[in-house]
N, C-alpha and C. Protein backbone atom coordinates (compact mmCIF):
# COMPACT_ATOMS: atom_id res chain seq x y z
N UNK A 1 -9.72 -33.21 194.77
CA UNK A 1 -8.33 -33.46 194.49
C UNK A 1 -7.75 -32.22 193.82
N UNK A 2 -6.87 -31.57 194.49
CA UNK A 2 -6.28 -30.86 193.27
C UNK A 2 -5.25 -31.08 192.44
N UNK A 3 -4.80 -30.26 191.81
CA UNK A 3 -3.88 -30.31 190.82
C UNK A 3 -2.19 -30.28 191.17
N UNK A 4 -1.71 -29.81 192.50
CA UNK A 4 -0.72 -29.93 193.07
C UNK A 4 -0.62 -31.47 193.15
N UNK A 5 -1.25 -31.67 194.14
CA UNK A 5 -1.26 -33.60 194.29
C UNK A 5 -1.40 -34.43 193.02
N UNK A 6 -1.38 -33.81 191.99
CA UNK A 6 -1.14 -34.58 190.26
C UNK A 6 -2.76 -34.89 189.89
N UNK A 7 -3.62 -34.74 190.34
CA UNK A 7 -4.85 -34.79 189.79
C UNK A 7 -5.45 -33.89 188.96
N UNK A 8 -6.28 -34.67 187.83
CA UNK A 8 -6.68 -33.69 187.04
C UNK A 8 -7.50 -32.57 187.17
N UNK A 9 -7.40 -31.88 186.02
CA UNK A 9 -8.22 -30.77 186.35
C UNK A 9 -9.70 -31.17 186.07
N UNK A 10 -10.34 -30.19 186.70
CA UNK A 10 -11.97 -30.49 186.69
C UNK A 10 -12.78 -30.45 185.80
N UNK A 11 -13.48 -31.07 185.01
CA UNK A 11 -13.61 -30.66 183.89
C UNK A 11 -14.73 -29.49 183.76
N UNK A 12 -14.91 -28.98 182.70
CA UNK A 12 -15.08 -27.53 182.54
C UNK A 12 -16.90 -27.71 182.39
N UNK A 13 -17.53 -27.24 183.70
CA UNK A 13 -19.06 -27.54 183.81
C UNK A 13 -19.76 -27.01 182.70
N UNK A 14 -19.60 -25.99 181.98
CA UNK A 14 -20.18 -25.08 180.94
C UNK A 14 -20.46 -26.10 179.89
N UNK A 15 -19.30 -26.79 180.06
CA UNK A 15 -19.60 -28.05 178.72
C UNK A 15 -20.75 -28.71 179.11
N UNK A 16 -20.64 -29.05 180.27
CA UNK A 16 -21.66 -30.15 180.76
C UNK A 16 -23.14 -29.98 181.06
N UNK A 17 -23.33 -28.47 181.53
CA UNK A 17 -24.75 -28.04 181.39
C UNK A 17 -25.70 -28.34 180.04
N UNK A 18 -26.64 -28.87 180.54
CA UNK A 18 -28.03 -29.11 179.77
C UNK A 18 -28.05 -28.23 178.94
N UNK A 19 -28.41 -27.14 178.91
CA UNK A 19 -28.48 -25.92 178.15
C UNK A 19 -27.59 -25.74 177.43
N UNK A 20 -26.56 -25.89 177.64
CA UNK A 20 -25.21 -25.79 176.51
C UNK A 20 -25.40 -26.94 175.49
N UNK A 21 -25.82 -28.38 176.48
CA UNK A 21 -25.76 -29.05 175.41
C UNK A 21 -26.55 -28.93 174.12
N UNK A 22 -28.00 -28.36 175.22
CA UNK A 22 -28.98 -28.57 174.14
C UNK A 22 -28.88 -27.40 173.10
N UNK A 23 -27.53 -26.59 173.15
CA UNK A 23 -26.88 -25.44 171.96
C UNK A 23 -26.29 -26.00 171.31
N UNK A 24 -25.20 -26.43 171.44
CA UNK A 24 -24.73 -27.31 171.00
C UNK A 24 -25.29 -28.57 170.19
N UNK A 25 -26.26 -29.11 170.17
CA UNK A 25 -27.08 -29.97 169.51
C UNK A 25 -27.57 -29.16 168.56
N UNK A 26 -27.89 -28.01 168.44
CA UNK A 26 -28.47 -27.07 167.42
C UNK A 26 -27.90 -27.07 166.06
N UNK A 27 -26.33 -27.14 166.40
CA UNK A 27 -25.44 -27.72 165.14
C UNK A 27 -25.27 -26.30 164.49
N UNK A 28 -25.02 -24.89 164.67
CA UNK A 28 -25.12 -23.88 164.22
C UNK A 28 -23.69 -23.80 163.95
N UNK A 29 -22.33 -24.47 164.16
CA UNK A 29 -21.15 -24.51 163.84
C UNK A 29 -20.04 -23.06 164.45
N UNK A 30 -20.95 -22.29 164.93
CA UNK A 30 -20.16 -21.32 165.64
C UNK A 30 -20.33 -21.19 167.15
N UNK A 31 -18.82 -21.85 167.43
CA UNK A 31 -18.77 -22.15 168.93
C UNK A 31 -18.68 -20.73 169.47
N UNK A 32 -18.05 -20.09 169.29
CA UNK A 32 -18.19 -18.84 170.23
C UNK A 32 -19.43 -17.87 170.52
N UNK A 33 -20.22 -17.86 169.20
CA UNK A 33 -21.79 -17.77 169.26
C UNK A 33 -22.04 -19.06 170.13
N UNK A 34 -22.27 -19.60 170.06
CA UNK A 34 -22.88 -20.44 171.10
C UNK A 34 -22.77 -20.44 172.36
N UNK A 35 -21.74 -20.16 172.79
CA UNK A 35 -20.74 -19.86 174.28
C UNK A 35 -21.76 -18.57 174.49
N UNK A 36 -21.58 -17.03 173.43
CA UNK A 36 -22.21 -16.04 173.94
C UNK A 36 -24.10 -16.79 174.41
N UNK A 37 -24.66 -17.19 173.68
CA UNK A 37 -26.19 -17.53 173.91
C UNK A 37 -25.70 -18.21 174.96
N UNK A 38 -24.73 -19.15 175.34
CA UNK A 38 -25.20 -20.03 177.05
C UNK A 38 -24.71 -18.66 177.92
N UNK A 39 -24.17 -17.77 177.68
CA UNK A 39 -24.03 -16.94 178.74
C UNK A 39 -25.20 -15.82 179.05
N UNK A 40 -25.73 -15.47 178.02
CA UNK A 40 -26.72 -14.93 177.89
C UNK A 40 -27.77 -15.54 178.43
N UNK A 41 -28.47 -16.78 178.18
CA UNK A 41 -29.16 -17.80 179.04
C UNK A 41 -29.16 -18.00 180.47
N UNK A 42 -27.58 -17.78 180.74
CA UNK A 42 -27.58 -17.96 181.97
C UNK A 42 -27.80 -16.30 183.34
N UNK A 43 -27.63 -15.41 182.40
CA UNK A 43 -27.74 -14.14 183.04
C UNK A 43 -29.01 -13.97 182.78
N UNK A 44 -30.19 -14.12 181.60
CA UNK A 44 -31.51 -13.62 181.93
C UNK A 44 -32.13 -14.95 183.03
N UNK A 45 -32.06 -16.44 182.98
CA UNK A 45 -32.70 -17.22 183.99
C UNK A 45 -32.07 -17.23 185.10
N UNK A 46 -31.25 -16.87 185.48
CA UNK A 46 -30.39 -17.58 186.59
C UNK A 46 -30.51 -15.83 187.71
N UNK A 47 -29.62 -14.84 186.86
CA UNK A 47 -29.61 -13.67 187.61
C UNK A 47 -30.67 -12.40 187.25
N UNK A 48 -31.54 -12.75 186.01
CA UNK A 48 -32.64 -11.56 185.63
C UNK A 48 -34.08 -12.31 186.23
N UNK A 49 -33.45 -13.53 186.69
CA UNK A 49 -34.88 -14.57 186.34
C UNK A 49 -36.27 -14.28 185.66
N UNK A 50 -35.40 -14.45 184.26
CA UNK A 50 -36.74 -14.43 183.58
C UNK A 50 -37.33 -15.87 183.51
N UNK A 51 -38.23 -16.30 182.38
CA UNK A 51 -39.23 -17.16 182.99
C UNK A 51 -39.32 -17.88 181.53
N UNK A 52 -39.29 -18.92 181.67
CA UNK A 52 -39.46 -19.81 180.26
C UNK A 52 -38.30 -19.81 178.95
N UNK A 53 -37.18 -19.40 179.30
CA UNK A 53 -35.86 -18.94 178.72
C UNK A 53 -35.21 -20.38 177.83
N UNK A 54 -35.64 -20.18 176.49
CA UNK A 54 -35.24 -21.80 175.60
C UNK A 54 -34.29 -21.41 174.39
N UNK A 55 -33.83 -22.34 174.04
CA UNK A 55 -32.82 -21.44 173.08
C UNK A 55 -33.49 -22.34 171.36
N UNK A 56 -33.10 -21.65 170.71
CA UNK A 56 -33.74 -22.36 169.21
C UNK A 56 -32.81 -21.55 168.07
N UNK A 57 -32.78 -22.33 167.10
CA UNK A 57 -32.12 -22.28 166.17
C UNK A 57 -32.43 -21.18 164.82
N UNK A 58 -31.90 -20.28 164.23
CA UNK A 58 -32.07 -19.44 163.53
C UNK A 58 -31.29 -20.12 161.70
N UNK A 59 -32.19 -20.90 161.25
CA UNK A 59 -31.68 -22.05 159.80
C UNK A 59 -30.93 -20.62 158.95
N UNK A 60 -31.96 -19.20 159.00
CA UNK A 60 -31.40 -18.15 157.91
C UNK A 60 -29.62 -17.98 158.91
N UNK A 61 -29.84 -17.23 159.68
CA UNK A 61 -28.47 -16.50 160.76
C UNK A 61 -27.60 -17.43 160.72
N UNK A 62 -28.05 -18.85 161.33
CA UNK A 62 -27.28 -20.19 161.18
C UNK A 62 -26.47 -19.81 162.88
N UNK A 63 -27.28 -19.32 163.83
CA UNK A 63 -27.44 -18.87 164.92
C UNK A 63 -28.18 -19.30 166.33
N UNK A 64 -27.84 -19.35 167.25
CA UNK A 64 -28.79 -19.88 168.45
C UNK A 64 -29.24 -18.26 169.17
N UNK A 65 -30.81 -18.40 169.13
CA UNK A 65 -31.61 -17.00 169.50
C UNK A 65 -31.88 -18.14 170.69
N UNK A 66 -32.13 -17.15 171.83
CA UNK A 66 -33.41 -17.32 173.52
C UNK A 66 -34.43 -16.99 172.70
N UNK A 67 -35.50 -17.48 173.46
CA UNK A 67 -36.60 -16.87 173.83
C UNK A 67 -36.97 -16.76 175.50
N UNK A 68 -37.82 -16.14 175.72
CA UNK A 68 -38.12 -15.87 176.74
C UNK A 68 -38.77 -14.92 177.72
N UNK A 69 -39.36 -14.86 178.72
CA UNK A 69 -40.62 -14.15 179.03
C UNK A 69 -39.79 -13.39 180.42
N UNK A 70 -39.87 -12.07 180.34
CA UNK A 70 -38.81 -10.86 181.41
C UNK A 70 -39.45 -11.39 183.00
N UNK A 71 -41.12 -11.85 182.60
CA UNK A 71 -42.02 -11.78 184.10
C UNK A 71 -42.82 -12.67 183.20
N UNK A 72 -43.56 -13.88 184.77
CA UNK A 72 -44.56 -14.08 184.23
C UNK A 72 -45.64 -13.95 183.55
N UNK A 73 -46.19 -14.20 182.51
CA UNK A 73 -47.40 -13.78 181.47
C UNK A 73 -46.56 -12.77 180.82
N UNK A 74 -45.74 -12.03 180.92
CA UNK A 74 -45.23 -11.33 179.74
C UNK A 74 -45.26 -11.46 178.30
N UNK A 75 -45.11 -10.95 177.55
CA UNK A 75 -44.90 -11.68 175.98
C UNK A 75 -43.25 -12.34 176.00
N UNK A 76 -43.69 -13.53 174.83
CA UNK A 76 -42.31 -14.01 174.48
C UNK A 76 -41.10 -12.60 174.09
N UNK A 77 -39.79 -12.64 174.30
CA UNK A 77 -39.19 -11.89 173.54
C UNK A 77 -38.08 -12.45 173.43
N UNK A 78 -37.41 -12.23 172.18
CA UNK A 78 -36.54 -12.99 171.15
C UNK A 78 -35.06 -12.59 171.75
N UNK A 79 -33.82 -13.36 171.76
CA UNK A 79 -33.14 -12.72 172.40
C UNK A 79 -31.63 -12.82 171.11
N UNK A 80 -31.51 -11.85 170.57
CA UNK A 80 -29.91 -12.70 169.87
C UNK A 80 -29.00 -12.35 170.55
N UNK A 81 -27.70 -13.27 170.82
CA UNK A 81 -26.80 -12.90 171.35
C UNK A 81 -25.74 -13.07 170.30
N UNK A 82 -24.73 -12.35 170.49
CA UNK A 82 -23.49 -11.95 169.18
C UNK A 82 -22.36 -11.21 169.86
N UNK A 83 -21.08 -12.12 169.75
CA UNK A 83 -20.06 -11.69 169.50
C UNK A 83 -19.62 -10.35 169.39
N UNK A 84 -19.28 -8.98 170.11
CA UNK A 84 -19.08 -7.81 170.22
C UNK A 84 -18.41 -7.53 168.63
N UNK A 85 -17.75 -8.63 168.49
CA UNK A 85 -16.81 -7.83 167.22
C UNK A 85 -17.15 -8.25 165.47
N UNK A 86 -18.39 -9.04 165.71
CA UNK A 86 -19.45 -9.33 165.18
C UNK A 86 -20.07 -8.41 164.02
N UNK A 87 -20.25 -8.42 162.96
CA UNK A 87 -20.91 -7.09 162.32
C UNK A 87 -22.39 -8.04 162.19
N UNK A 88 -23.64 -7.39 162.23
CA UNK A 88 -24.96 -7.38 161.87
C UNK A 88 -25.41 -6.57 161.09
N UNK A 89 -25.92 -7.45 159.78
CA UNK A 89 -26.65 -6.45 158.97
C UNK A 89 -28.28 -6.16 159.22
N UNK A 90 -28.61 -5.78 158.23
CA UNK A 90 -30.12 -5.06 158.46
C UNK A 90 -31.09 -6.45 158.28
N UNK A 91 -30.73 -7.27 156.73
CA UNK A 91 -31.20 -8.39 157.03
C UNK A 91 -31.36 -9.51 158.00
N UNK A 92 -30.10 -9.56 158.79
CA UNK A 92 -30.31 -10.27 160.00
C UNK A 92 -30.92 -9.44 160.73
N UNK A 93 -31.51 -8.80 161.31
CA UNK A 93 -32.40 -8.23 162.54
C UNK A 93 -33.83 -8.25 161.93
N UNK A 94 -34.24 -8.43 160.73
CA UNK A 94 -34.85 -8.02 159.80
C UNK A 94 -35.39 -9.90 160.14
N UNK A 95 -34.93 -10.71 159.78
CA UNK A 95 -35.31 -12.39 159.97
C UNK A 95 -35.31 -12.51 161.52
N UNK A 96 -35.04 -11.99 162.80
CA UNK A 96 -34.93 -12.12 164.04
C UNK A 96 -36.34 -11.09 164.07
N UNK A 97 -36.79 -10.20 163.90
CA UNK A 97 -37.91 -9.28 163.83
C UNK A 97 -39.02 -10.09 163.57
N UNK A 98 -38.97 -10.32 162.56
CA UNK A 98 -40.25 -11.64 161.49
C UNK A 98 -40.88 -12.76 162.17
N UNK A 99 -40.00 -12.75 163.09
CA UNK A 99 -40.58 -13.89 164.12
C UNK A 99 -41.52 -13.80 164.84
N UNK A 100 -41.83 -12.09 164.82
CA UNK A 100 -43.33 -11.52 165.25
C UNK A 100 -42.79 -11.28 166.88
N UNK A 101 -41.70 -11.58 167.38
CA UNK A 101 -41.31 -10.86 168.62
C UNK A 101 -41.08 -9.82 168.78
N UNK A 102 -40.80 -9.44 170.42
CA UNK A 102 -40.10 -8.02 170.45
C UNK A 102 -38.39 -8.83 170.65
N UNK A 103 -37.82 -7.98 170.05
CA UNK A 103 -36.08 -8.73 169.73
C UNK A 103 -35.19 -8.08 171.09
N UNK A 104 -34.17 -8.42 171.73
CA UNK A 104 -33.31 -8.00 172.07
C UNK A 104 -31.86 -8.45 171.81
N UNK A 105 -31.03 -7.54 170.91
CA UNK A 105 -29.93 -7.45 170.46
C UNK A 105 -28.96 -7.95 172.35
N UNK A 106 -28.13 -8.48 172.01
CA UNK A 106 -27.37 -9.05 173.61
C UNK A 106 -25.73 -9.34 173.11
N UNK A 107 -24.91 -8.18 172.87
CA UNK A 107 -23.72 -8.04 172.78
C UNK A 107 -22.85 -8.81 173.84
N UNK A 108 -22.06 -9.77 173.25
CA UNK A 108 -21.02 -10.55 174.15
C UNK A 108 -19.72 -10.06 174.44
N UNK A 109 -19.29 -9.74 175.54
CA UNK A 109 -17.82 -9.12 175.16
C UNK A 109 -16.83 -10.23 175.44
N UNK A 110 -15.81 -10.28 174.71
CA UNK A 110 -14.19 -11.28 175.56
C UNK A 110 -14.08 -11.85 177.25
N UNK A 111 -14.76 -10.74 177.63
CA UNK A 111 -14.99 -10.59 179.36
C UNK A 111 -16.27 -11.44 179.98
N UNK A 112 -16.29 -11.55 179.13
CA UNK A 112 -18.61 -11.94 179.44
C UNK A 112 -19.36 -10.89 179.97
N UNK A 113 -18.81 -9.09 179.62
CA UNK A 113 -19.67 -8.63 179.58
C UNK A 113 -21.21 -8.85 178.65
N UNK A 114 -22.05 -8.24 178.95
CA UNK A 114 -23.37 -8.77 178.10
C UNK A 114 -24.18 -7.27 178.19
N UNK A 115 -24.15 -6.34 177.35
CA UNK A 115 -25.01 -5.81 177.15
C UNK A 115 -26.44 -5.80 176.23
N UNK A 116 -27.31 -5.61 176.69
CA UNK A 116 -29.02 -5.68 175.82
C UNK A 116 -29.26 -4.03 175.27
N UNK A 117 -29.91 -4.45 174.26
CA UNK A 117 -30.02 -3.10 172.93
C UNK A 117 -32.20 -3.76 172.54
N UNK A 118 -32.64 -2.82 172.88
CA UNK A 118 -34.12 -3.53 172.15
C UNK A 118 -34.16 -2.76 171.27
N UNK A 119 -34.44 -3.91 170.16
CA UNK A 119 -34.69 -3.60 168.64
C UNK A 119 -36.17 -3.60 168.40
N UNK A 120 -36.50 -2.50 167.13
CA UNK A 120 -38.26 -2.42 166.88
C UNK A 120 -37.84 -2.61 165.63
N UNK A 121 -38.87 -2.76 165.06
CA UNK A 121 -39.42 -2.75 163.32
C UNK A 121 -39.80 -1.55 163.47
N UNK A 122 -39.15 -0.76 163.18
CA UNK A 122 -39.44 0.72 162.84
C UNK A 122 -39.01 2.08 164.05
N UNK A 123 -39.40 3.41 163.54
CA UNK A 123 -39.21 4.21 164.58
C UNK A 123 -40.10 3.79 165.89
N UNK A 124 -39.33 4.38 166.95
CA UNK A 124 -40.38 4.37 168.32
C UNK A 124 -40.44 5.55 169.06
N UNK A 125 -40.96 6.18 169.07
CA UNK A 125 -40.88 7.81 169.97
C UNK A 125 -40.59 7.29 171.69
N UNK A 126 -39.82 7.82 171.93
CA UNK A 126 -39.01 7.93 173.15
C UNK A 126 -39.91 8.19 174.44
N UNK A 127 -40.09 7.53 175.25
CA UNK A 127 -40.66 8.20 176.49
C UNK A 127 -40.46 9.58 177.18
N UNK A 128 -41.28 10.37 177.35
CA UNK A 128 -40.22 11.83 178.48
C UNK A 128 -39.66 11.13 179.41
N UNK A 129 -38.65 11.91 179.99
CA UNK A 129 -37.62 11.68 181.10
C UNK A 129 -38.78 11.51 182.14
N UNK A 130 -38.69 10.87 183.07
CA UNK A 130 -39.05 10.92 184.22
C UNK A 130 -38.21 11.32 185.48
N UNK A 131 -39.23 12.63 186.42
CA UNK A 131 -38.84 13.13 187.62
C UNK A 131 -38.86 14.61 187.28
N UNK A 132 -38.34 15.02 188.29
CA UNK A 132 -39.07 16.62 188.50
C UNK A 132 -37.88 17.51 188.08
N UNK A 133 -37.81 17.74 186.33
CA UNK A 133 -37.44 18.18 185.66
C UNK A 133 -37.74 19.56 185.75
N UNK A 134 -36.99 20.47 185.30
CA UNK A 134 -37.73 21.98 184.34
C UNK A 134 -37.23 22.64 183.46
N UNK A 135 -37.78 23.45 182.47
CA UNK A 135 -37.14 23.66 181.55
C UNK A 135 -36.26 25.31 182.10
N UNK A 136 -34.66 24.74 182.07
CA UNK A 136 -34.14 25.86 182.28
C UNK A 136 -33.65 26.32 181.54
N UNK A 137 -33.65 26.34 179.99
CA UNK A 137 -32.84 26.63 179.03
C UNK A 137 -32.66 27.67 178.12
N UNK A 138 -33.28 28.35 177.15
CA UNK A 138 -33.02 29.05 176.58
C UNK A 138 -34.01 30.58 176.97
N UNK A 139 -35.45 30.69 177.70
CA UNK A 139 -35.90 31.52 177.95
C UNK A 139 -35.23 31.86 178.85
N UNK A 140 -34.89 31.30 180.19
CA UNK A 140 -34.11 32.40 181.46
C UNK A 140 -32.96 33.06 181.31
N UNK A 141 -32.23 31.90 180.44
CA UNK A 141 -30.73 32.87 179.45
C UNK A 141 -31.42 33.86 178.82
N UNK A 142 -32.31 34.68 178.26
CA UNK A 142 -32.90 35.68 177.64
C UNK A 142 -33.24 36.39 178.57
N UNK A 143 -34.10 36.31 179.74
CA UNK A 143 -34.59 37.30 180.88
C UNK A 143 -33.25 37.66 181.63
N UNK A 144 -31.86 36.91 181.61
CA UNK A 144 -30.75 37.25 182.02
C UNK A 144 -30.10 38.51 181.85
N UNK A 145 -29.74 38.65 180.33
CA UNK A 145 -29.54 38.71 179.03
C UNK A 145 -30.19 40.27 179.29
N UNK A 146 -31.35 40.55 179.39
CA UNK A 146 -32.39 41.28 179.01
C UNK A 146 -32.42 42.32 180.47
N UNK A 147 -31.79 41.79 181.63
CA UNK A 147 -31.60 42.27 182.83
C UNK A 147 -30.10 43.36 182.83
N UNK A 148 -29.12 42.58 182.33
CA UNK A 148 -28.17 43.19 182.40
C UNK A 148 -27.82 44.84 181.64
């Protein structure tokens, strides 16, 4: 039915999904956090398909974190999702860390963009670049240099 012909509108499925509800049951009092975690939920199971993706309650944050596994047998990893305009302190990543996971920070935007940030307990040395790099930088500027 649509809405020209005087029928109502449809009601809004997001409410009605399982998963929302069962956020919503969490009782964490911040609906728009909550909205970001069902969207987040729904982009790592649905379009990352990750694998075992549950949402649980954070009593310190007063927050709904995922968990969830990237690939089968993977390790659990913790997922917070937050509001872009959101500030996070050190203590909160610090109680999301403790949980003995690997964390991923999951920025919500107005848009439902969703960007992921992985957080460590501590420094992590960077991988080298991969692919067939070379170093062109400061010695051949010298043999240049040294030509002219």
């Amino acid at each position: 039915m649509s809405l020209e012909s005087g029928g109502a509108a449809p009601p809004n499925w997001i409410l009605q999904h399982p998963a929302y509800q069962q956020m919503k049951n969490l009782e964490v009092g911040d609906s728009e956090q909550v909205h970001g975690a069902f969207l987040a939920y729904m982009d790592l199971s649905e379009v990352r398909r990750w694998k075992e993706v549950s949402c649980v309650k954070s009593p310190e944050l007063q927050m709904v974190l995922l968990e969830g596994r990237e690939k089968e047998g993977g390790p659990i990893q913790t997922i917070l999702p937050l509001p872009v305009h959101r500030s996070l302190s050190h203590k909160s990543i610090r109680h999301v860390l403790d949980r003995g996971f690997p964390m991923l920070l999951c920025a919500v935007a107005s848009d439902s963009t969703l960007v992921y940030q992985r957080m460590t307990d501590g420094l992590v040395t960077p991988d080298p670049p991969v692919g067939p790099f070379q170093d062109v930088g400061r010695r051949q500027h010298r043999k240049r240099r040294q030509q002219h």
